[in-house]
Structure formats: structure tokens, C-alpha cells
N, C-alpha and C. Protein backbone atom coordinates (compact mmCIF):
# COMPACT_ATOMS: atom_id res chain seq x y z
N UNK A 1 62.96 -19.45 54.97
CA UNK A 1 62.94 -17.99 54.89
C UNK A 1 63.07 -17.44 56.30
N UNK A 2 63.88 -16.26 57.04
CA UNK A 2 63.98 -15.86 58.24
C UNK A 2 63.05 -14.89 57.66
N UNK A 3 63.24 -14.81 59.42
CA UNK A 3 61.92 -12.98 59.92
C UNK A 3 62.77 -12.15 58.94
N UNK A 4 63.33 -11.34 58.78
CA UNK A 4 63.59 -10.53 58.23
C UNK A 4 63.11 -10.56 56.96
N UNK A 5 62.97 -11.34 55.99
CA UNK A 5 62.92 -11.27 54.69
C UNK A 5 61.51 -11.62 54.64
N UNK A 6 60.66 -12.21 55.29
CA UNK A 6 59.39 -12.60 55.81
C UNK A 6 58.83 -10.88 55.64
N UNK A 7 59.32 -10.04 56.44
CA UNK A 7 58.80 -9.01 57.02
C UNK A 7 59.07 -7.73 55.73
N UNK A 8 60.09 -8.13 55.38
CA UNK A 8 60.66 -7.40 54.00
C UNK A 8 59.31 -7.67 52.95
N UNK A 9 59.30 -8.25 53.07
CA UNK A 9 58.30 -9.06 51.56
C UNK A 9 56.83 -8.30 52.27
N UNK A 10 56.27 -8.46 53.13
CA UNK A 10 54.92 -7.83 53.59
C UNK A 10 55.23 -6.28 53.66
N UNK A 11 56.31 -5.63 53.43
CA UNK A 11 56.24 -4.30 53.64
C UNK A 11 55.86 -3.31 52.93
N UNK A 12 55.46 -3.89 51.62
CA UNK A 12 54.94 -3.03 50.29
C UNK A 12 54.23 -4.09 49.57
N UNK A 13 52.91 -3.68 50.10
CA UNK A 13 52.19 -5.08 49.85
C UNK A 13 51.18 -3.91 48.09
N UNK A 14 50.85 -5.18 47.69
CA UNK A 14 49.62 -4.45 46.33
C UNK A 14 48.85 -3.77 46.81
N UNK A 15 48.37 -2.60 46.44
CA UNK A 15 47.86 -1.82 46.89
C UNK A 15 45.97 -2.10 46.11
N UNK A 16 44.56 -2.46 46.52
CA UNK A 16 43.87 -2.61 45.97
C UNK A 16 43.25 -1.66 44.69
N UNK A 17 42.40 -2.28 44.09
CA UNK A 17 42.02 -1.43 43.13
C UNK A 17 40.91 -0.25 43.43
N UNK A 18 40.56 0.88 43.14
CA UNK A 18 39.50 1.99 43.47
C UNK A 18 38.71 1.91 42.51
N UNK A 19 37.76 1.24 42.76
CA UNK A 19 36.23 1.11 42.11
C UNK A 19 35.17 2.54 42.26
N UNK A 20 35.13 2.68 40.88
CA UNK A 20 34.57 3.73 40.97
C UNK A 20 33.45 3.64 39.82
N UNK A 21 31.81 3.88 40.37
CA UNK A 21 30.59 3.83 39.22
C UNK A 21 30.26 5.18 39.38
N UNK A 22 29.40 5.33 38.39
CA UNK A 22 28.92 6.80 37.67
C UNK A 22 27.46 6.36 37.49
N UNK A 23 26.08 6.94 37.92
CA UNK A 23 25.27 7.42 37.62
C UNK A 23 25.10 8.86 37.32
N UNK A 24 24.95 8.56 35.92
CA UNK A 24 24.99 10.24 35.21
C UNK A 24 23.17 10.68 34.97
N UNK A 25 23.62 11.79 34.80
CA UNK A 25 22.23 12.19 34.72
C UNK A 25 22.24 13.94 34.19
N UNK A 26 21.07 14.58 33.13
CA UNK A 26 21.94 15.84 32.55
C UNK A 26 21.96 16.88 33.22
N UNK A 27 22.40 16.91 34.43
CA UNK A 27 22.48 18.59 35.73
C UNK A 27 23.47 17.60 36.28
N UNK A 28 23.38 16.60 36.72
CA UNK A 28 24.57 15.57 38.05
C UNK A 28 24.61 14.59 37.81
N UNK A 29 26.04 14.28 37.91
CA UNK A 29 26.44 12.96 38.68
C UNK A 29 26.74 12.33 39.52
N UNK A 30 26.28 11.32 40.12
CA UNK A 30 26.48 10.89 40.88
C UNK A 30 27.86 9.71 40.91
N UNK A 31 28.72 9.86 41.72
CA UNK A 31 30.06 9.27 41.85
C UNK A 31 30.20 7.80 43.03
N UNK A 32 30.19 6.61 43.01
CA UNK A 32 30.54 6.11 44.06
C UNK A 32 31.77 5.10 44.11
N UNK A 33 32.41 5.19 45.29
CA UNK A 33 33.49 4.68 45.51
C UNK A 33 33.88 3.82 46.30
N UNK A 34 35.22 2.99 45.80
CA UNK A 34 34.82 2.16 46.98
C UNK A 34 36.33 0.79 46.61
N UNK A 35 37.09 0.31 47.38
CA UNK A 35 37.97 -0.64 47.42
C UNK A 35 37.67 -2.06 47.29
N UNK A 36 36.20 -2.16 47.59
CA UNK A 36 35.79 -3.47 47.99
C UNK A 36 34.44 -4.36 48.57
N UNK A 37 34.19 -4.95 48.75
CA UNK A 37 32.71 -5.22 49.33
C UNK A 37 33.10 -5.24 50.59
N UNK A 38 32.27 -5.20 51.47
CA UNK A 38 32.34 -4.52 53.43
C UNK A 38 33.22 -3.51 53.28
N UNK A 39 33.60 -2.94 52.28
CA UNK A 39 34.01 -1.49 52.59
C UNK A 39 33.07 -0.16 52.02
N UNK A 40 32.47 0.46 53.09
CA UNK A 40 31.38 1.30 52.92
C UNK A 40 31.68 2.72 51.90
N UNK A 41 31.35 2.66 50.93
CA UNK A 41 31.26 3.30 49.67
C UNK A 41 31.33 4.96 49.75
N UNK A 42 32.48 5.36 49.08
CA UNK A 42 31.74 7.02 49.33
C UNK A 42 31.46 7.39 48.01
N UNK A 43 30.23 8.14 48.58
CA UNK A 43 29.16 8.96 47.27
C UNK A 43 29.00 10.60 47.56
N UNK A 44 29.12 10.81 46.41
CA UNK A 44 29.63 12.05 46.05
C UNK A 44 29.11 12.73 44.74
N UNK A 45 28.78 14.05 44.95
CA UNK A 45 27.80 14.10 43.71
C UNK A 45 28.34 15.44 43.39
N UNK A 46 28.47 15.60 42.03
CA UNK A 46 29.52 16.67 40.82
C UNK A 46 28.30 17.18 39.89
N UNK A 47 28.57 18.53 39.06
CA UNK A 47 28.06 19.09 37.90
C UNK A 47 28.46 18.08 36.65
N UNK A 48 27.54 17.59 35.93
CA UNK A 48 27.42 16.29 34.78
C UNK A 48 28.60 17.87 33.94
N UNK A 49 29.62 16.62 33.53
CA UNK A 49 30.79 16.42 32.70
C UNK A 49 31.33 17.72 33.43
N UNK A 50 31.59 18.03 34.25
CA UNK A 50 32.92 18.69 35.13
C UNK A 50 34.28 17.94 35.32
N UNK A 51 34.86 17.62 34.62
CA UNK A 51 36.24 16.94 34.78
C UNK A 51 37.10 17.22 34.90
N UNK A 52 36.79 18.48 36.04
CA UNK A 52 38.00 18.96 36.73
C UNK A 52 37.63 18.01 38.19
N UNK A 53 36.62 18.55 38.72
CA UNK A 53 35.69 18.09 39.57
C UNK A 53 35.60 16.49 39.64
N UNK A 54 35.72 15.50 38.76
CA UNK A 54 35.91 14.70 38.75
C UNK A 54 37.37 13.86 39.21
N UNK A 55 38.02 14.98 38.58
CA UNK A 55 39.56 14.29 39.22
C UNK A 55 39.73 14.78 40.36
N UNK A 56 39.22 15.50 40.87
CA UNK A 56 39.65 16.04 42.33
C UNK A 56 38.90 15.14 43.16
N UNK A 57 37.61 14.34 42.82
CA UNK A 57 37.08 13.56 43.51
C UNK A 57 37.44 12.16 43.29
N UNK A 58 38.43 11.83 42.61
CA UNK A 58 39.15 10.63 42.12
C UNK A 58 40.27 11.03 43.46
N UNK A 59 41.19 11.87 43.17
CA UNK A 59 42.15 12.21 44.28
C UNK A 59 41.40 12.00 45.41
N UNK A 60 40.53 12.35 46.04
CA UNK A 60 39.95 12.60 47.48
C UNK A 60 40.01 10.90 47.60
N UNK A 61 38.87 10.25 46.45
CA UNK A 61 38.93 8.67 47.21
C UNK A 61 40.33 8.02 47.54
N UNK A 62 41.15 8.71 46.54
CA UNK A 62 42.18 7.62 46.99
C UNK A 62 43.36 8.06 48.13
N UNK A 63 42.99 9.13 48.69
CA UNK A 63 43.40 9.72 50.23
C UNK A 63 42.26 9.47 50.78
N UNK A 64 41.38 8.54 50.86
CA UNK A 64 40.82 8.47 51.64
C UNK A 64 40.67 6.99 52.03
N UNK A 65 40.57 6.05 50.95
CA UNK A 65 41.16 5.44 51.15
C UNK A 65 42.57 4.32 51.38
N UNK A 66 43.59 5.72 51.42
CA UNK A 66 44.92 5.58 51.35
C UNK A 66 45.46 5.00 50.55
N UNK A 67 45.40 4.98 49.01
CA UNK A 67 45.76 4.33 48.06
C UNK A 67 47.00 5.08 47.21
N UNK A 68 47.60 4.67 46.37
CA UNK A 68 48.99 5.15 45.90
C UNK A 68 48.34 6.39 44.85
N UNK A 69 49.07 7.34 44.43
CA UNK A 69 48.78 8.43 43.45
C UNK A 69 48.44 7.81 42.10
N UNK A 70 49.27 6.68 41.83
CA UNK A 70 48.97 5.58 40.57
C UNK A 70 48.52 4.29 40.73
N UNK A 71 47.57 4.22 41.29
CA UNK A 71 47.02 2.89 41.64
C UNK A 71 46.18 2.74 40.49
N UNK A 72 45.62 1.68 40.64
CA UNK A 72 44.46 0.91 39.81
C UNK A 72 43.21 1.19 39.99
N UNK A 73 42.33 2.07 38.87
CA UNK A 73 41.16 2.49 39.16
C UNK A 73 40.47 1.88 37.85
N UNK A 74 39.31 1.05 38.43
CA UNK A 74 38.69 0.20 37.74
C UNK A 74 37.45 1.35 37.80
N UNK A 75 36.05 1.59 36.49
CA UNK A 75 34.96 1.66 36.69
C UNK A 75 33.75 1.60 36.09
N UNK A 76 32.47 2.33 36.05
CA UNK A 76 31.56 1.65 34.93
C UNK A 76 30.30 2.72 35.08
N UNK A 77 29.82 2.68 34.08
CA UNK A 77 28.75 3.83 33.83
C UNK A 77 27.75 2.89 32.64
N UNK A 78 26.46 3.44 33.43
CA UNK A 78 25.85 3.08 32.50
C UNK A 78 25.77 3.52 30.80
N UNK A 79 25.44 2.77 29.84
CA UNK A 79 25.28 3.57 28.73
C UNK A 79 24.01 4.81 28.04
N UNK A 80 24.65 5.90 27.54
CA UNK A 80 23.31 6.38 27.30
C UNK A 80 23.91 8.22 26.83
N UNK A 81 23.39 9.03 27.12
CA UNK A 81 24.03 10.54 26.36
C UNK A 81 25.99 10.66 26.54
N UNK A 82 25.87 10.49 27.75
CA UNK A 82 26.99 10.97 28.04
C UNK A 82 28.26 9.71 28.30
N UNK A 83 27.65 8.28 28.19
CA UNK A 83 28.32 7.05 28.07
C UNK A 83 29.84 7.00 27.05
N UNK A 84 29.94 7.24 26.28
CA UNK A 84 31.04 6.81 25.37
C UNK A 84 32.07 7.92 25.21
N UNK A 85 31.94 9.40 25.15
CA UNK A 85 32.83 10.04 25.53
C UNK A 85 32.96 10.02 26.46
N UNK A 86 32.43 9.91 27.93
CA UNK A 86 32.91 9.64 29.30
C UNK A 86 34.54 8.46 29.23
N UNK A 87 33.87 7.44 28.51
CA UNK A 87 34.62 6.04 28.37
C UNK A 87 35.71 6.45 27.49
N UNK A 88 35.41 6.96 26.71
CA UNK A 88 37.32 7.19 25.67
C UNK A 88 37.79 8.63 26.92
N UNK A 89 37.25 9.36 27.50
CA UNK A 89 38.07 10.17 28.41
C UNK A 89 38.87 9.30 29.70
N UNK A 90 38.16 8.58 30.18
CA UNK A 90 38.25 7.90 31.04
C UNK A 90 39.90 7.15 31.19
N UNK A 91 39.52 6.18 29.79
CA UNK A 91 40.75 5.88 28.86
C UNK A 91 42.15 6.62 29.36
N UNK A 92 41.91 7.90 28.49
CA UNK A 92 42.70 8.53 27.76
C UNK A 92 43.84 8.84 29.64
N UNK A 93 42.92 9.06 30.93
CA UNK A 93 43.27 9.46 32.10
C UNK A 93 43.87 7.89 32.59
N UNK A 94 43.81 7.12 31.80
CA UNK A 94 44.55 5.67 32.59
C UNK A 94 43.44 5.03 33.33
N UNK A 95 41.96 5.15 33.38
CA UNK A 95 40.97 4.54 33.92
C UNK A 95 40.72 3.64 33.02
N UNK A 96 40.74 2.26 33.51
CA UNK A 96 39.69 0.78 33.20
C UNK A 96 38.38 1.16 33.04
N UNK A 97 37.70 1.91 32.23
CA UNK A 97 36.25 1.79 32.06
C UNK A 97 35.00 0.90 31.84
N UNK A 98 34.33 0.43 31.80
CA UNK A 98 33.22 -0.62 31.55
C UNK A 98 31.83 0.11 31.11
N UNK A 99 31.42 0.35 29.70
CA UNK A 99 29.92 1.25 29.82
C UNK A 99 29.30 -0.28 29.46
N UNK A 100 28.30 -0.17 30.29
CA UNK A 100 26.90 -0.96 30.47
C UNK A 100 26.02 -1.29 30.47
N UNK A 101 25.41 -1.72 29.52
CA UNK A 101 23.81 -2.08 29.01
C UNK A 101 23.10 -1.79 30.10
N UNK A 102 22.05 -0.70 30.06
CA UNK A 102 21.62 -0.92 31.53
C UNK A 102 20.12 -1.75 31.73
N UNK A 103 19.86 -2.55 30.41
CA UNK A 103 19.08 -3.79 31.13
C UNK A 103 19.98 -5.16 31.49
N UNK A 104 21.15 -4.91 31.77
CA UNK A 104 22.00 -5.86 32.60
C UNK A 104 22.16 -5.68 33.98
N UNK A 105 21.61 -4.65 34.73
CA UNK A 105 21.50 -4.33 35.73
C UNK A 105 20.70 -5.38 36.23
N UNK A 106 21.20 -5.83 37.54
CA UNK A 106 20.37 -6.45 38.32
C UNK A 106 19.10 -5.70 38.62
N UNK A 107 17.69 -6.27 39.10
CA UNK A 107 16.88 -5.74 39.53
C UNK A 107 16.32 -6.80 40.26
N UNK A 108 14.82 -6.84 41.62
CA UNK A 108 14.34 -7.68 41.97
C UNK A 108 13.01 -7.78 41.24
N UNK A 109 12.26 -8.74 40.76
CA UNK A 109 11.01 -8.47 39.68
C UNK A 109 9.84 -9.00 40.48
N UNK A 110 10.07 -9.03 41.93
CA UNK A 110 9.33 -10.14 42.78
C UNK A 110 8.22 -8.05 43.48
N UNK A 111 9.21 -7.34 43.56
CA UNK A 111 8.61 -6.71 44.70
C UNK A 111 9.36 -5.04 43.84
N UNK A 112 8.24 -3.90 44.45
CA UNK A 112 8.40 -2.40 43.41
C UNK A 112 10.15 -1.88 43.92
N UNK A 113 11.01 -1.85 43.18
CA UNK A 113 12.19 -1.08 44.12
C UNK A 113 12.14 0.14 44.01
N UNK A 114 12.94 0.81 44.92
CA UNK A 114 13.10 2.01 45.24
C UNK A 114 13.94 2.62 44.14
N UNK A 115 13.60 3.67 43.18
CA UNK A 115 15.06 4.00 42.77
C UNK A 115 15.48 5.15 42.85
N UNK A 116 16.37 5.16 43.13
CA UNK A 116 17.77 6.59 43.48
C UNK A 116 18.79 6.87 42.70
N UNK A 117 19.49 7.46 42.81
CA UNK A 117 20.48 7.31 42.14
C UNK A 117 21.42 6.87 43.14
N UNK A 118 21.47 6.96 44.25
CA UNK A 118 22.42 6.26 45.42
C UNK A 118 22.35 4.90 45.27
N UNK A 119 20.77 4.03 45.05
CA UNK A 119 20.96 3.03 45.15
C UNK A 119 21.70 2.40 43.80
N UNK A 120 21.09 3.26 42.90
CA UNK A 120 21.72 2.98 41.58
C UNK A 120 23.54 2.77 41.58
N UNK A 121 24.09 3.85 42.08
CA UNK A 121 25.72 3.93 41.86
C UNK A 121 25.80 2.16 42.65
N UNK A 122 25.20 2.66 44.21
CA UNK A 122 25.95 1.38 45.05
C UNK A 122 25.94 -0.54 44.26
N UNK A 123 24.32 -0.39 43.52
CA UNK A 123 24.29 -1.48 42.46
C UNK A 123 25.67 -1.67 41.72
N UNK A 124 25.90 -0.35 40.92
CA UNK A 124 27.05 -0.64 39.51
C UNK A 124 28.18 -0.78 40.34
N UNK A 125 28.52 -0.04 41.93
CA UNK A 125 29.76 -0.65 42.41
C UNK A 125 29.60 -2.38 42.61
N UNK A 126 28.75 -2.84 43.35
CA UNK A 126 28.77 -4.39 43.48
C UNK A 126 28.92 -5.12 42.35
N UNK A 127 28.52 -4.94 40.87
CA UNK A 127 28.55 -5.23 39.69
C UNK A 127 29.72 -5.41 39.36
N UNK A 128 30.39 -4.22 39.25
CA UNK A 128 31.82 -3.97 38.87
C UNK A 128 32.93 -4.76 39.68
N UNK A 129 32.16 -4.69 41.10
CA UNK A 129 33.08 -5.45 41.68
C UNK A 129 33.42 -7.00 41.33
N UNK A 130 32.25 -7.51 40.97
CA UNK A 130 32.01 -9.47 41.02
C UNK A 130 32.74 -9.30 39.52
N UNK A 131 32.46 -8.43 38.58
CA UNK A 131 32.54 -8.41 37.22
C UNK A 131 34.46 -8.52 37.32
N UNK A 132 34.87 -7.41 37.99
CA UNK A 132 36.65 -7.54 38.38
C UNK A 132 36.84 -8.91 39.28
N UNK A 133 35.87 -9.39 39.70
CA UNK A 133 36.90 -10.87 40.19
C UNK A 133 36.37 -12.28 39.17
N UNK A 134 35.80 -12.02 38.01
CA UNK A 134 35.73 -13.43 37.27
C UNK A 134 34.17 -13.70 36.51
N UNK A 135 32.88 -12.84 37.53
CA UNK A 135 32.23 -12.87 37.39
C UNK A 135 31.51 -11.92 36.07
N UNK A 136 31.11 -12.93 34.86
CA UNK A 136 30.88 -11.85 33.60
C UNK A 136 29.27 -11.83 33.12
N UNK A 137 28.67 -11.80 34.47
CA UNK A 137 27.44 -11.22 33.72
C UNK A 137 26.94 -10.30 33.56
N UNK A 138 27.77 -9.55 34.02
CA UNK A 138 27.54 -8.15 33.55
C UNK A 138 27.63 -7.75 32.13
N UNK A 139 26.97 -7.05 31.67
CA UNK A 139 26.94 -7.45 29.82
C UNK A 139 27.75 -5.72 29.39
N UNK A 140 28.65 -5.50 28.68
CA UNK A 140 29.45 -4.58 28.26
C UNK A 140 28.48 -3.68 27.01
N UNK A 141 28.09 -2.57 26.68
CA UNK A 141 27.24 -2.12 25.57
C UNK A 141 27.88 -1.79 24.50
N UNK A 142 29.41 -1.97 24.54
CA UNK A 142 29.83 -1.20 23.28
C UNK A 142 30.92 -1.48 22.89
């Protein structure tokens, strides 16, 4: 293979997927985002079921993290009021959804954790993430 065609071939490389979890809650949601693990997550917080607001914060991640207008957006919400119409909307917008048992959530049972909803989203991003490369213990609710 010469340089040229070497260089041809790296010039439009796959563009990664935009991981995106939802801690909902009934006044807000909380949004987090994110390409990848060591890539520091943005969180972002919307009026619960604004889905205008939602796609505009779908657009922002993926100018932000420079991703194509039609890329691959993987994501996951826990299950519970607002779980399953979230997930057939989600759908319907070309999103990979995942709703989630949320005693499949990791937790530590050794020591009290903190909970947030920050820490919460950044959990379901790491989840989602291992869950998109092979890893299925994450348990699906529905």
C-alpha cells in the first residue's frame, strides 16, 4: 500500500458513539454525556419531558464533542414513571435506548454512598459504556 492511499483511508475515520444516560426525576432531568471512558462527561440538567430541550442538548454534545449530525447515539435510563415512553420516543428519534432495572445498578455494600443525581447519571454512563463493548451485566427491565 503507498502513502497516499495509507493517508486516504485514515481521512474519514468512524466517528465514535455519544453515550448518553438520563437520571429522571418529576421537576428534572438530569442528562450525561460522554464518547467514552477518560473522556470527562458533560452534565446538563433540563425540565423532566421537555423534548425540545432535550434535542438541543443532544445537538450541543455532539458539537462539542465534534461528532457527525448522524452519528451513533447509544443510551439508558433507569426504569420507573417516565421510563418507557422516554424509550419508544427515543426510538422513534433514531436513539439506541436501554431502560434499566435499577437494582442492576452497581452499588458499594461495604461503605454508605453518596447519592446525587450526578453521581447517579456518571454510574449509568460507565454501565452503558462496558454494556456497548460486550459486557452484559447490566440487566435490561423491559
Amino acid at each position: 500500500m503507498d502513502t497516499k492511499s495509507a493517508q486516504g483511508a485514515l481521512q474519514d475515520p468512524i466517528s465514535p458513539p455519544l453515550y448518553l444516560a438520563f437520571e429522571l426525576s418529576q421537576k428534572q432531568w438530569k442528562l450525561g454525556f460522554t464518547i467514552g471512558v477518560g473522556q470527562r462527561p458533560r452534565i446538563r440538567t433540563i425540565q423532566a419531558r421537555d423534548l425540545p430541550a432535550l434535542q438541543w442538548e443532544v445537538q450541543e454534545a455532539r458539537r462539542r464533542f465534534r461528532l457527525p449530525d448522524k452519528g451513533t447515539i447509544l443510551s439508558c435510563n433507569e426504569a420507573g414513571r417516565d421510563g418507557f415512553w422516554l424509550d419508544r420516543y427515543l426510538h422513534t428519534q433514531g436513539i439506541a435506548n436501554l431502560v434499566v432495572d435499577s437494582a442492576s445498578i452497581e452499588v458499594s455494600r461495604r461503605s454508605k454512598r453518596a447519592k446525587t443525581d450526578k453521581l447517579d447519571v456518571d454510574k449509568l454512563l460507565e454501565m452503558l459504556i462496558r454494556y456497548h463493548r460486550g459486557e452484559r451485566k447490566l440487566a435490561a427491565a423491559g
